[in-house]
Protein backbone atom coordinates (compact mmCIF):
# COMPACT_ATOMS: atom_id res chain seq x y z
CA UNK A 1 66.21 171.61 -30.98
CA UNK A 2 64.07 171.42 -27.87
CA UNK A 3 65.60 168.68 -25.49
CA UNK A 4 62.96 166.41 -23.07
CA UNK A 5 64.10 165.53 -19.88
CA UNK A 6 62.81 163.53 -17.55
CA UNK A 7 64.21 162.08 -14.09
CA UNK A 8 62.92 159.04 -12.32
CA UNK A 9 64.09 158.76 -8.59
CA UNK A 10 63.24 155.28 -6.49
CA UNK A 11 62.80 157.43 -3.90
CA UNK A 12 64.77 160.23 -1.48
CA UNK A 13 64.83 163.95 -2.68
CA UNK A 14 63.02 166.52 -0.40
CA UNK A 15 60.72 164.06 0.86
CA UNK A 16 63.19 161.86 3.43
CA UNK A 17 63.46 165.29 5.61
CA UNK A 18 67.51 164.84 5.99
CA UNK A 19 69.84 167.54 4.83
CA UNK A 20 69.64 168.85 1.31
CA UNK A 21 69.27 165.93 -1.13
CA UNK A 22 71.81 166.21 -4.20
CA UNK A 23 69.22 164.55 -6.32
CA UNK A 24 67.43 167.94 -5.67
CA UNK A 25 70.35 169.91 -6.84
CA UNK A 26 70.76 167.65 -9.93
CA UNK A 27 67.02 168.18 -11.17
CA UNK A 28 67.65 171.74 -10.48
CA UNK A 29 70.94 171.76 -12.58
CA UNK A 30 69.25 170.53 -15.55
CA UNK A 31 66.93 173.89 -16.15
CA UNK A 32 67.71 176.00 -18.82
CA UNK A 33 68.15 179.42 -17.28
CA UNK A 34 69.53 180.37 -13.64
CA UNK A 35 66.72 180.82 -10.81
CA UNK A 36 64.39 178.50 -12.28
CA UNK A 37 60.40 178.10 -12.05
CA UNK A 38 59.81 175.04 -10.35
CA UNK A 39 55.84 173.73 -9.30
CA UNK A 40 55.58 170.62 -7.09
CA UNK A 41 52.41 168.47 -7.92
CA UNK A 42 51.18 166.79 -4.56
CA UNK A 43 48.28 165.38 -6.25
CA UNK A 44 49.49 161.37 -5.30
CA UNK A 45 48.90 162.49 -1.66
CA UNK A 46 45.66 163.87 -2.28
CA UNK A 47 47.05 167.13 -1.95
CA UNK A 48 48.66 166.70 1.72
CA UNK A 49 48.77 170.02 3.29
CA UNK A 50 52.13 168.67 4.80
CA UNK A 51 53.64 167.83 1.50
CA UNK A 52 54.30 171.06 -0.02
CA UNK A 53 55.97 172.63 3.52
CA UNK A 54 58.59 170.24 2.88
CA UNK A 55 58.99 171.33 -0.42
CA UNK A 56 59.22 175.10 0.29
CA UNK A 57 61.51 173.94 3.06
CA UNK A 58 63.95 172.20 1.00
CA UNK A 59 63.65 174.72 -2.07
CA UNK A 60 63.08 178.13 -0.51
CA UNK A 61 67.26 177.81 0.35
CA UNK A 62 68.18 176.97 -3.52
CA UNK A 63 68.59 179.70 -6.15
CA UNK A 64 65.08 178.81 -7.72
CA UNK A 65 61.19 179.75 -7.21
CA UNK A 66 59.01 177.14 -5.99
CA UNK A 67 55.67 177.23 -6.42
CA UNK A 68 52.56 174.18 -6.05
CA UNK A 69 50.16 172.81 -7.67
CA UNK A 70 46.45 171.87 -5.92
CA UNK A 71 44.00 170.08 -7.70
CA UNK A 72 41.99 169.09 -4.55
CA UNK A 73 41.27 172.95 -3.50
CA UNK A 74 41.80 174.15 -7.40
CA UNK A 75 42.91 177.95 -7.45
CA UNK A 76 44.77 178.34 -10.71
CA UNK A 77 42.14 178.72 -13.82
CA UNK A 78 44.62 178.31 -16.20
CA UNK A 79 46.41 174.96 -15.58
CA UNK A 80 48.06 175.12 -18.93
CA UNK A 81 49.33 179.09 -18.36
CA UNK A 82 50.69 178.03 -15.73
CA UNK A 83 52.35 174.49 -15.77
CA UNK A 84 54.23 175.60 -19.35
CA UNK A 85 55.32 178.39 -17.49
CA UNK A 86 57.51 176.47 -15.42
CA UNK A 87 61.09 175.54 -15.55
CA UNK A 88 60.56 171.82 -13.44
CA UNK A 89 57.32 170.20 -12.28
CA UNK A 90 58.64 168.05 -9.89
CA UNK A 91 55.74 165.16 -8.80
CA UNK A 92 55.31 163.77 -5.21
CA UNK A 93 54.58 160.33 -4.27
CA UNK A 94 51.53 158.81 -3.12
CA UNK A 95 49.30 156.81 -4.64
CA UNK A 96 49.72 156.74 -8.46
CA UNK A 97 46.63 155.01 -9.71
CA UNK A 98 44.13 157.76 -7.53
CA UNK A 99 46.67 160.70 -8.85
CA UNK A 100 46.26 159.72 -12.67
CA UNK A 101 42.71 159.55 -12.69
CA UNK A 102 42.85 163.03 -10.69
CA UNK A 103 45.46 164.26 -13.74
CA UNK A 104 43.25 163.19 -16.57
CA UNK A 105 40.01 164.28 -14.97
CA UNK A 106 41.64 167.98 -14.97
CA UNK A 107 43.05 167.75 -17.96
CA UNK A 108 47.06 167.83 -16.66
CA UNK A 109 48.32 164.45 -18.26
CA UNK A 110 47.53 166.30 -21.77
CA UNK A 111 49.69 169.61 -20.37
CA UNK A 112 52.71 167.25 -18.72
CA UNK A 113 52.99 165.73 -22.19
CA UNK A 114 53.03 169.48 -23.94
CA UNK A 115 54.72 170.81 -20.72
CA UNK A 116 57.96 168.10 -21.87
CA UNK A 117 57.88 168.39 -25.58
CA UNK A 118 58.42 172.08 -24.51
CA UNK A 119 61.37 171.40 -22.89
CA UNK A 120 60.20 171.95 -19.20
CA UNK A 121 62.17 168.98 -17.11
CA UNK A 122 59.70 166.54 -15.64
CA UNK A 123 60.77 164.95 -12.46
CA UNK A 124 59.03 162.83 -9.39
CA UNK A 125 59.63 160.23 -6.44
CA UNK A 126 58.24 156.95 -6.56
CA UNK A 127 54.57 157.76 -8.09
CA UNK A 128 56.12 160.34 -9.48
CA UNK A 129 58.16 158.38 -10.87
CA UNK A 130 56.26 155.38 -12.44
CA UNK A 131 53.59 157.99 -14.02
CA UNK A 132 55.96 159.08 -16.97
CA UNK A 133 56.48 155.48 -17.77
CA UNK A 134 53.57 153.19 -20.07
CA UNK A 135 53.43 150.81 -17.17
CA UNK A 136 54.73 150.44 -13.54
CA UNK A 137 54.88 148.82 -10.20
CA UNK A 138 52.33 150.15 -7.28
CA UNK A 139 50.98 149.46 -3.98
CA UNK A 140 48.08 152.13 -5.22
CA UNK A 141 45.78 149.15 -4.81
CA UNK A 142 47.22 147.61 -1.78
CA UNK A 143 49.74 145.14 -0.60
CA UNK A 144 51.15 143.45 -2.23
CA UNK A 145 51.99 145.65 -4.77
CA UNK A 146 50.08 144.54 -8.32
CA UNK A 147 51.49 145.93 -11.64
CA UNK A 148 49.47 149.10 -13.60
CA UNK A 149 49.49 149.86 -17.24
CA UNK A 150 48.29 152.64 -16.91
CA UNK A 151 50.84 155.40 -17.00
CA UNK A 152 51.40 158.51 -19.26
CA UNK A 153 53.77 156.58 -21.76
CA UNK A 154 56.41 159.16 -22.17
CA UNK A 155 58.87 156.60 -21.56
CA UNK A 156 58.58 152.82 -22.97
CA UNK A 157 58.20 150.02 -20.52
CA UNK A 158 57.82 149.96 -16.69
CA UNK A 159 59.35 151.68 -13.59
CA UNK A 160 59.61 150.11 -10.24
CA UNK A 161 60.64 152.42 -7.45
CA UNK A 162 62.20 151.40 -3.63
CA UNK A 163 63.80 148.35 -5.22
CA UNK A 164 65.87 147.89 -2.18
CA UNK A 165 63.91 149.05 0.78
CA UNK A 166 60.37 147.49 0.36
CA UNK A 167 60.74 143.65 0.28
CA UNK A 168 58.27 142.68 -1.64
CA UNK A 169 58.85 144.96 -4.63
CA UNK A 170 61.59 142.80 -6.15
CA UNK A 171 60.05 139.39 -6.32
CA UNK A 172 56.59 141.12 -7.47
CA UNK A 173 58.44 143.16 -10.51
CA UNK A 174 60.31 139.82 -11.32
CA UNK A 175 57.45 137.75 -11.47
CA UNK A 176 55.21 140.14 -12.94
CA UNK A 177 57.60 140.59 -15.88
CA UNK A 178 58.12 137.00 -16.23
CA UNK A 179 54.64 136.62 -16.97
CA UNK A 180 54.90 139.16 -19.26
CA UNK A 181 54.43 142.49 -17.75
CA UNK A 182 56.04 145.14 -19.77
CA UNK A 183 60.25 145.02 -18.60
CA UNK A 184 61.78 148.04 -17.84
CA UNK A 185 63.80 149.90 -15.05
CA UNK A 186 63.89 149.55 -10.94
CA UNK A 187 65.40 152.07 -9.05
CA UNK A 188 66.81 152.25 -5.44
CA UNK A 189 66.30 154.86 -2.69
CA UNK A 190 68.39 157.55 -3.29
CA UNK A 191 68.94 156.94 -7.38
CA UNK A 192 67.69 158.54 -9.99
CA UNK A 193 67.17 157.63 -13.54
CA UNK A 194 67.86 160.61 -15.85
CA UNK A 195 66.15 160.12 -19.33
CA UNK A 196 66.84 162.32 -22.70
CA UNK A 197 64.42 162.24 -25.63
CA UNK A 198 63.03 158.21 -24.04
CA UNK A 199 66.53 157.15 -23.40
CA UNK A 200 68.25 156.34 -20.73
CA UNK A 201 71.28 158.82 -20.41
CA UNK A 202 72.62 158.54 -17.11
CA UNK A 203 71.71 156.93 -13.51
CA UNK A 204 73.01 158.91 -10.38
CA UNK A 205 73.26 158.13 -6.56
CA UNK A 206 73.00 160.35 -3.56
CA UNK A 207 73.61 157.40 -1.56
CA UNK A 208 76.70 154.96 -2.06
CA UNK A 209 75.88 151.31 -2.47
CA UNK A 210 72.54 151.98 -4.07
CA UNK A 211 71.81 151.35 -7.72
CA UNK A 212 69.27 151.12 -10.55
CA UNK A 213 68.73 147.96 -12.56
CA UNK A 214 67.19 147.24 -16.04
CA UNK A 215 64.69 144.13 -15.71
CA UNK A 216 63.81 142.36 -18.92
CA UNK A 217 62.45 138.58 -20.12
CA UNK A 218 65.04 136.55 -22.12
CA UNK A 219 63.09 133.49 -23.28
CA UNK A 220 61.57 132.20 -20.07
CA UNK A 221 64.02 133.81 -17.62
CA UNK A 222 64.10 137.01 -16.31
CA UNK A 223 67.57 139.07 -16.54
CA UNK A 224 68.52 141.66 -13.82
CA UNK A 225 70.97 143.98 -14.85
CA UNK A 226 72.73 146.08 -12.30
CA UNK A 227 73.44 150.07 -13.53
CA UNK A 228 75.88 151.38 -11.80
CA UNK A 229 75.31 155.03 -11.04
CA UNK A 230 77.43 158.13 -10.66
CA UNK A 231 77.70 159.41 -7.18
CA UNK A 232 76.43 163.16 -6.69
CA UNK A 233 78.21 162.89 -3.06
């Protein structure tokens, strides 16, 4: 049976420009064969010319081949061809809302959902985070950040990422949920939420002290649960 994997990170990965992120290494880990096909997607940036250097910087070193993804300056025909080809599409951050509408306009949030019932491992930072969810938190529209339901639904609920480093994401995921935004999962900088078939099977931490949290509505009050991760350090 084909397994679908998914990881969620609140931020960190490739992206912070410090040594080699273990949150890289553990996407990497979960490909099927050795030397895996990975394509980052820097559509979120608007296809950042900067974006993808850092990529090639971080995973030109690992035992893998990288390759990217442009949707601004299209050059691959076959999007399909060559998104189920891969082992990992690994999504950047940026702003979600503008990278969605780019996705669908193309045609790519029909392949991501193929590419992951195929078995290819789906992973992102911050908007590349929130997209697999139904619903999330973003600053796509501004500050502060407002709440979107507008994501790919592979996973159930809602995703807030940089639970611990923006200020004003906590109290606006809190309150949106308590006025009944969908509830679902925040994640620090530096954690990652690893999802199996829609559920959650493990959280894990590059970064001691940083978590992931489950955030629901019980009656009228809203409930905060603190996951504690396992440390890839």
């Amino acid at each position: 049976m084909i397994t679908r994997r998914i990881v969620a990170l609140g931020g960190g990965g490739f992206s912070d420009d410090g040594p080699p992120s273990k949150l890289d290494d553990f996407i990497l880990s979960l490909a099927p064969t050795p030397g895996p096909r990975i394509c980052f997607l820097p559509t979120a940036s608007g296809d950042s010319e900067t974006y993808p250097v850092k990529f090639y910087r971080a995973f030109t070193t690992r035992d893998c081949r990288p390759s990217d993804l442009s949707l601004f300056n299209r050059t691959v025909a076959d999007l399909r061809a060559f998104l189920l080809d891969q082992d990992v599409i690994y999504v950047g951050g940026g702003n979600t809302a503008n990278m969605l509408a780019v996705w669908r306009v193309h045609g790519v949030d029909a392949i991501l959902r193929e590419a992951w019932d195929a078995g290819v491992v789906l992973a992102g930072i911050s908007a590349g985070a929130i997209c697999w969810f139904e619903a999330g938190i973003t600053d796509s529209f501004g500050l502060p950040p407002t709440g979107m339901r507008d994501g790919l639904g592979l996973l159930a609920g809602s995703a807030c990422p940089h639970y611990n480093s923006e200020p004003h994401r906590r109290p606006v995921c809190q309150e949106l949920v308590r006025q009944g935004f969908p509830g679902g999962y925040a994640a620090d900088d530096g954690v990652g939420l690893y999802f199996v078939d829609r559920e959650l099977a493990e959280v894990v931490s590059e970064t001691d002290g940083r978590f992931a949290y489950r955030v629901t509505l019980d009656g009228d009050a809203v409930r905060e649960l603190q996951l504690e991760p396992r440390s890839l350090s």
